[in-house]
Protein backbone atom coordinates (compact mmCIF):
# COMPACT_ATOMS: atom_id res chain seq x y z
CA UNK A 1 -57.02 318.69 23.15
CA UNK A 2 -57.72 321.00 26.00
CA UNK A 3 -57.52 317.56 28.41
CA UNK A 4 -54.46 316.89 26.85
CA UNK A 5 -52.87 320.34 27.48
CA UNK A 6 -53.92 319.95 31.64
CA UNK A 7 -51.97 316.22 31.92
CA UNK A 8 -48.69 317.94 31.94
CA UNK A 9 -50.15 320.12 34.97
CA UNK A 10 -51.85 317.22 36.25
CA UNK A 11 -48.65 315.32 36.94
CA UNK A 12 -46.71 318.15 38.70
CA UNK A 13 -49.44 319.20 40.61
CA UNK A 14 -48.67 316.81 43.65
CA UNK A 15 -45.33 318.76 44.22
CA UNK A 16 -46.23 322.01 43.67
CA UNK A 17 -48.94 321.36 46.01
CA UNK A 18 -46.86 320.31 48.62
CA UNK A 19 -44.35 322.86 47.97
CA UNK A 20 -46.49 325.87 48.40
CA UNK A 21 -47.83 324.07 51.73
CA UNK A 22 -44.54 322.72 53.44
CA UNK A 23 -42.48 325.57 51.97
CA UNK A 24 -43.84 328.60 50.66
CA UNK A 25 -46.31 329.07 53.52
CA UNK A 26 -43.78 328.56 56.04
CA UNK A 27 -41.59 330.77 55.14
CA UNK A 28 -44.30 333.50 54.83
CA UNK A 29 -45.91 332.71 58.02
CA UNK A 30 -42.58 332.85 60.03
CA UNK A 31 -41.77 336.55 58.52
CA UNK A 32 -45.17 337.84 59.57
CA UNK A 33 -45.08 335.38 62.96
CA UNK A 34 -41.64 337.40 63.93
CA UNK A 35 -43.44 340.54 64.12
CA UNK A 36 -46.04 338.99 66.62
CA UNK A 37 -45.74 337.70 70.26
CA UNK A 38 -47.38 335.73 72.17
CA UNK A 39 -49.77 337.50 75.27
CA UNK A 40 -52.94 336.22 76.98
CA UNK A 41 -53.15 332.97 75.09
CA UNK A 42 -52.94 335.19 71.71
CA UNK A 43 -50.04 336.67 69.08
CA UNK A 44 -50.69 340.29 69.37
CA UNK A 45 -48.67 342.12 66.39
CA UNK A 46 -45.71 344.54 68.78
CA UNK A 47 -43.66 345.66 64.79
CA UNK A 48 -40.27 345.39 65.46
CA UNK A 49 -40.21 344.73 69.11
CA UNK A 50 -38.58 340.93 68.68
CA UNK A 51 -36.00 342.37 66.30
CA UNK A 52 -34.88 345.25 68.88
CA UNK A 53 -35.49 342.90 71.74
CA UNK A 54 -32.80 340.55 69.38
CA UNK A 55 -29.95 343.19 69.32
CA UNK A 56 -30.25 344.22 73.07
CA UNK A 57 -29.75 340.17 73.89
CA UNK A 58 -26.05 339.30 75.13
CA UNK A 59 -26.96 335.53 74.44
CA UNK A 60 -27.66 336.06 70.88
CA UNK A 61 -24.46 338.55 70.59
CA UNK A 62 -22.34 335.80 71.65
CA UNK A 63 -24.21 332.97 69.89
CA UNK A 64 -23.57 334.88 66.50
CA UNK A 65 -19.96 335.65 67.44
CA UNK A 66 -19.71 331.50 68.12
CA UNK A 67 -21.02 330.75 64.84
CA UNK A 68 -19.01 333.02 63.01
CA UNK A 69 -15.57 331.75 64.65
CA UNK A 70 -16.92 327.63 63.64
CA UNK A 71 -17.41 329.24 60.29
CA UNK A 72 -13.82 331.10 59.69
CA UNK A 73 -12.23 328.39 61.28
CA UNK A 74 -13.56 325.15 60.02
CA UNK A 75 -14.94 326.00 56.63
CA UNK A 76 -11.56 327.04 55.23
CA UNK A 77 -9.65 324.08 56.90
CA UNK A 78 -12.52 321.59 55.24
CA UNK A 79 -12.63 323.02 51.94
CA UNK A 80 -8.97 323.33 51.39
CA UNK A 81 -8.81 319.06 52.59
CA UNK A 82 -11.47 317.99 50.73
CA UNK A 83 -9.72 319.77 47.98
CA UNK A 84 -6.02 318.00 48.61
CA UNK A 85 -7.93 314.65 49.00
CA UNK A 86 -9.37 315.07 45.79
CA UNK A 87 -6.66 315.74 43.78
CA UNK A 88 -4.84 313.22 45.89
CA UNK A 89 -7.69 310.39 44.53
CA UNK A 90 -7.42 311.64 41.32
CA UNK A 91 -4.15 311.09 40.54
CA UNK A 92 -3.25 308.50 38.21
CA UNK A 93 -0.47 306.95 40.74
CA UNK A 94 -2.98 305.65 43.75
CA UNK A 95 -4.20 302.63 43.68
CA UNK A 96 -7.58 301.40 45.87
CA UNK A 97 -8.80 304.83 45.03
CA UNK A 98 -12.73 302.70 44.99
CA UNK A 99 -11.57 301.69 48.78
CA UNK A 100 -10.38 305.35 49.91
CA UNK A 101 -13.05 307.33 47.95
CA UNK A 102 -15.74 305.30 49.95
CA UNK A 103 -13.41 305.53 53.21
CA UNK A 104 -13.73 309.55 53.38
CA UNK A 105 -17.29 309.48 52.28
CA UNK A 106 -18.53 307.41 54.56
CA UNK A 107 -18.75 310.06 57.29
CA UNK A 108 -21.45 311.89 55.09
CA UNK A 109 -24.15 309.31 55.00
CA UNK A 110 -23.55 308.49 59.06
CA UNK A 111 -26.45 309.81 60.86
CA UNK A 112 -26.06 313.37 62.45
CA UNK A 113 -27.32 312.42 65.86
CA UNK A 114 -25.15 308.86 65.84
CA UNK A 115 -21.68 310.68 65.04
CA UNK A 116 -22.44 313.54 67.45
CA UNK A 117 -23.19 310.57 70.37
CA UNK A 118 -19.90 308.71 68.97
CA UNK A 119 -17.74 311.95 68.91
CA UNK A 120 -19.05 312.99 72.45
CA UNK A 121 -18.04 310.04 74.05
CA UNK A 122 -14.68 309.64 72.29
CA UNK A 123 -14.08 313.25 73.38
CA UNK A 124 -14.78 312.00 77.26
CA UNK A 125 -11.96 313.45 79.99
CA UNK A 126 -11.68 309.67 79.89
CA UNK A 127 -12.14 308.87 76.85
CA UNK A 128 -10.29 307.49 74.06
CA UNK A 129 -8.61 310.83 72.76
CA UNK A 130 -7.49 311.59 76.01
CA UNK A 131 -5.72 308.46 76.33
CA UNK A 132 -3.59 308.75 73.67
CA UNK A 133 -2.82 312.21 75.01
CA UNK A 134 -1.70 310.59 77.99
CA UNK A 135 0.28 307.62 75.87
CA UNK A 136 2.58 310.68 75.01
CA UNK A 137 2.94 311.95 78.51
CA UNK A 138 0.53 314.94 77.83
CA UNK A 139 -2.01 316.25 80.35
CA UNK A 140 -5.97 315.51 79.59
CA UNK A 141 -7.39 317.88 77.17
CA UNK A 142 -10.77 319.10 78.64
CA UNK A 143 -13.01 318.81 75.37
CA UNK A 144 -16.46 319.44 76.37
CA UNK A 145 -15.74 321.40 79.54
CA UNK A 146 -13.41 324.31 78.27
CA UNK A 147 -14.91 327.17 76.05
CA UNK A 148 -11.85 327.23 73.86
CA UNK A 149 -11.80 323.12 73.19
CA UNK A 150 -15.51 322.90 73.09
CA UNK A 151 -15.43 325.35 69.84
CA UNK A 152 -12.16 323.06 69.12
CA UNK A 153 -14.65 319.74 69.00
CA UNK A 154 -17.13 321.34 67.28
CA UNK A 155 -15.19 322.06 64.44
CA UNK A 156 -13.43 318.66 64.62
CA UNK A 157 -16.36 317.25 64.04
CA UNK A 158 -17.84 319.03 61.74
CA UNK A 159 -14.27 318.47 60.04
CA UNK A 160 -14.68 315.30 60.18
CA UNK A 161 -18.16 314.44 59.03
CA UNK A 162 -18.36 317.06 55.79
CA UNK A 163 -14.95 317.00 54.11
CA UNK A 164 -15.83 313.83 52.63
CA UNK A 165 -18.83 315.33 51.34
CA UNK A 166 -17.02 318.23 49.38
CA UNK A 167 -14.19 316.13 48.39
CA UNK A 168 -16.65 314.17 46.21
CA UNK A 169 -17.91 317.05 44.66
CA UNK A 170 -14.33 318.17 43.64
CA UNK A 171 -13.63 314.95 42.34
CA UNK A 172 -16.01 314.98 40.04
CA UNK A 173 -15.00 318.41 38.76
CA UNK A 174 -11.31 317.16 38.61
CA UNK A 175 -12.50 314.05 36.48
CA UNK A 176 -13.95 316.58 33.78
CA UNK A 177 -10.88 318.97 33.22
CA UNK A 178 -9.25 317.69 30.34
CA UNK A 179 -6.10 316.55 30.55
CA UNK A 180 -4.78 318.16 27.35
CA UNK A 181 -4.66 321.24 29.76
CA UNK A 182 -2.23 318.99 32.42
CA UNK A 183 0.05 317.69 29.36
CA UNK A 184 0.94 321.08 27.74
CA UNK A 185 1.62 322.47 30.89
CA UNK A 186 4.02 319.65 31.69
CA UNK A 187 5.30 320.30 27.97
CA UNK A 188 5.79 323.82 29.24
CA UNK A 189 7.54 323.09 32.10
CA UNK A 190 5.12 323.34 34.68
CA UNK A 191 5.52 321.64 37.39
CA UNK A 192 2.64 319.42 39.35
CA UNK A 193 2.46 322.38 41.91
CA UNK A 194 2.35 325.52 39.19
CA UNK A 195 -0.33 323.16 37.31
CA UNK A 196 -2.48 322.70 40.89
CA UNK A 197 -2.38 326.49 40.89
CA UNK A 198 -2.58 327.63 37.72
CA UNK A 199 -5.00 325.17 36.24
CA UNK A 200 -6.50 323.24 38.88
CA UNK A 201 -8.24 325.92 40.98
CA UNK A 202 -9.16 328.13 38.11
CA UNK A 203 -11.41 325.28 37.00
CA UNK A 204 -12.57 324.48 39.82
CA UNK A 205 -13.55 328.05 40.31
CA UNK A 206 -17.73 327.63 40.03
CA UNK A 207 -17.14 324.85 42.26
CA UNK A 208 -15.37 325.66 44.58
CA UNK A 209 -18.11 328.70 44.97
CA UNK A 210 -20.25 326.06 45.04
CA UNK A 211 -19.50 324.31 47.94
CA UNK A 212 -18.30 327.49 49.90
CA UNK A 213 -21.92 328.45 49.72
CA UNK A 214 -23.42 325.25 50.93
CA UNK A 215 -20.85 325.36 53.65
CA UNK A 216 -21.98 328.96 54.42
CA UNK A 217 -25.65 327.64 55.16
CA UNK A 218 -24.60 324.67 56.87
CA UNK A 219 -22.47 326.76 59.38
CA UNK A 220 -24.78 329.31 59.93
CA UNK A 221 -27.81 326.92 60.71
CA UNK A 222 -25.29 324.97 62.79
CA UNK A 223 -27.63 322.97 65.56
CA UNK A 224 -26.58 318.95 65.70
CA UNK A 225 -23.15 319.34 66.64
CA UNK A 226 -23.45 321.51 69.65
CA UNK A 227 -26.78 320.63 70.89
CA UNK A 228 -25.52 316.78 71.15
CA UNK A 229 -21.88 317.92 72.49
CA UNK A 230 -22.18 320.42 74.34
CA UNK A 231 -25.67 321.66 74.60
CA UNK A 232 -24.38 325.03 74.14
CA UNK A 233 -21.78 325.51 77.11
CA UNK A 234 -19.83 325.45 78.74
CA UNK A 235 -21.69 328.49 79.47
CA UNK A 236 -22.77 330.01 76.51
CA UNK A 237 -19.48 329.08 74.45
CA UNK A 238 -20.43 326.82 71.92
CA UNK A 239 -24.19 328.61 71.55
CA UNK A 240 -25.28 329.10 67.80
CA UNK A 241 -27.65 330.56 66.17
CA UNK A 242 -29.56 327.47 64.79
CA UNK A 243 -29.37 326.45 68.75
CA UNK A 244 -30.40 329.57 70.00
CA UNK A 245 -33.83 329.25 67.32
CA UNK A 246 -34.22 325.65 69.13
CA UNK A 247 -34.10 326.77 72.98
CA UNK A 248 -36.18 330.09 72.30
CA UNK A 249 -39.06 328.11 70.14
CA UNK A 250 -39.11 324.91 71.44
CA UNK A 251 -37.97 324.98 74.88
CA UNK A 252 -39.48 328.59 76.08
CA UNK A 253 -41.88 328.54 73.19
CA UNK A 254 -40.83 332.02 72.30
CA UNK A 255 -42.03 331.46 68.44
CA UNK A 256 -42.00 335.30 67.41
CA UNK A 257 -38.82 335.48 69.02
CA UNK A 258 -37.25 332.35 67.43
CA UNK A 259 -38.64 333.64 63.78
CA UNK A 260 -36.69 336.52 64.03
CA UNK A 261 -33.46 335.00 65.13
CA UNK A 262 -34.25 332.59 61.68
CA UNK A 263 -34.81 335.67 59.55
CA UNK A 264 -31.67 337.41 61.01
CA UNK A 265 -29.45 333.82 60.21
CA UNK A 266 -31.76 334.08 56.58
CA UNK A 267 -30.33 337.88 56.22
CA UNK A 268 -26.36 336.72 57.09
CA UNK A 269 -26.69 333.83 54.46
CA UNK A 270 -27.55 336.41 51.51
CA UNK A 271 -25.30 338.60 52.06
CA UNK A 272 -22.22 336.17 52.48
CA UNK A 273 -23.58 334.35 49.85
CA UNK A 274 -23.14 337.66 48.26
CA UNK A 275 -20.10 338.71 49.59
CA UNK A 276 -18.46 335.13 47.95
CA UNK A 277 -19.79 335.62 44.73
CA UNK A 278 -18.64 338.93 44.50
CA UNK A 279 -15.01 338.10 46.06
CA UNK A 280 -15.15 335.14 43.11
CA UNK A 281 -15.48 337.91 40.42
CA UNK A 282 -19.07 335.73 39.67
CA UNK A 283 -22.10 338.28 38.88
């Protein structure tokens, strides 16, 4: 009996295993490494030196104001299409709705670094955006080059890549509101507009959290997008946080200093994540 009572433990054992060792250590040993630097071929504990060093630096001031303008700008405009597409696919009236769900999902499963190459050439002075620019007599749009348009690709690409993503998850919370709701309403005299309003969204409430959240994350660990781009410029403009964790630990193999730029973007997460539930009237 008492073999019989350790299989259960036996069989989960592999994961936990591997969780405490790729995960819970990690995360443990990056707090305490952001308290340390490294000196004479050593990490000498200096407190909170990194994290005062981190609010006197201009290039992590403006790489957290760059990631919060991507994240009020495009994770509104995403959410609020992937929620029109879905209601769109869900209506009873389309047809090919296989062809078009598959269509806007696709994006999702293309590989980060693939898109970000594809979008960075397309994006060109001479490339093939800027050519239909010019078709309509318009002068070339300097993507890449121009702080303001750089942020602008960024968040078209983003755009592009994770609406698809969200609209799937709305879709399947559309598919599971009854439609007993969307009939007495119509008996009512609701319109399709007062029923997207009134019935629609307040379903989709939890969901809609849902997603907001994982958008949250996403944005504020925001690294494929601008370091295939733009690399972070021109000059600092398109410079995020989850960019700013690669150059200082990777590149100038500043490791206490790129822990506590992580456990700063770890600290904005909660509370937004906070802030959204709290602004959703969830507790």
């Amino acid at each position: 009996m008492s073999q019989t009572r350790l299989f259960p433990y036996m069989f989960i054992a592999p994961a936990v295993i591997l969780f405490l060792v790729f995960t819970v250590y990690p995360i443990f040993a990056s707090l305490l490494l952001s308290f340390q630097t490294f000196e004479a071929g050593e990490y000498i504990f200096t407190g909170l030196d990194n994290y005062i060093t981190l609010f006197n630096d201009t290039i992590f001031r403006k790489a957290l104001m760059n990631t919060f303008i991507i994240f009020i700008v495009q994770v509104p405009i995403m959410l609020l299409l992937a929620l029109i597409l879905s209601s769109v696919l869900n209506s009873g009236l389309l047809r090919l709705k296989g062809f078009f769900r598959v269509s806007f999902f696709l994006p999702a499963v293309t590989s980060l670094v693939a898109y970000s190459i594809l979008f960075s050439i397309m994006l060109q002075e001479e490339g093939i955006i800027n050519t239909v620019v010019g078709f309509f007599g318009l002068e070339a749009i300097p993507w890449l080059s121009d702080s303001f348009w750089a942020k602008a690709s960024i968040i078209l690409a983003m755009t592009w890549r994770w609406t698809g993503y969200n609209m799937v998850i709305f879709l399947a919370a559309l598919q599971n509101i009854p439609n007993d709701m969307y009939e007495a309403a119509s008996l009512d005299g609701a319109g399709k507009i007062r029923q997207f309003f009134y019935i629609t969204i307040p379903q989709l409430k939890p969901v809609i959290l849902f997603a907001a959240t994982l958008s949250t994350i996403g944005t504020l660990q925001l690294f494929d997008e601008p370091f295939n781009l733009t690399k972070g410029g021109p000059a600092d403009s398109t410079m995020t946080l989850g960019l700013y964790i690669y150059q200082n630990g990777f590149e100038f193999f500043q490791f206490g200093y790129a822990s506590a730029v992580a456990y700063v973007v770890v600290i904005l997460v909660g509370i937004l994540t906070f802030i959204q539930f709290k602004v959703a009237g969830d507790r």
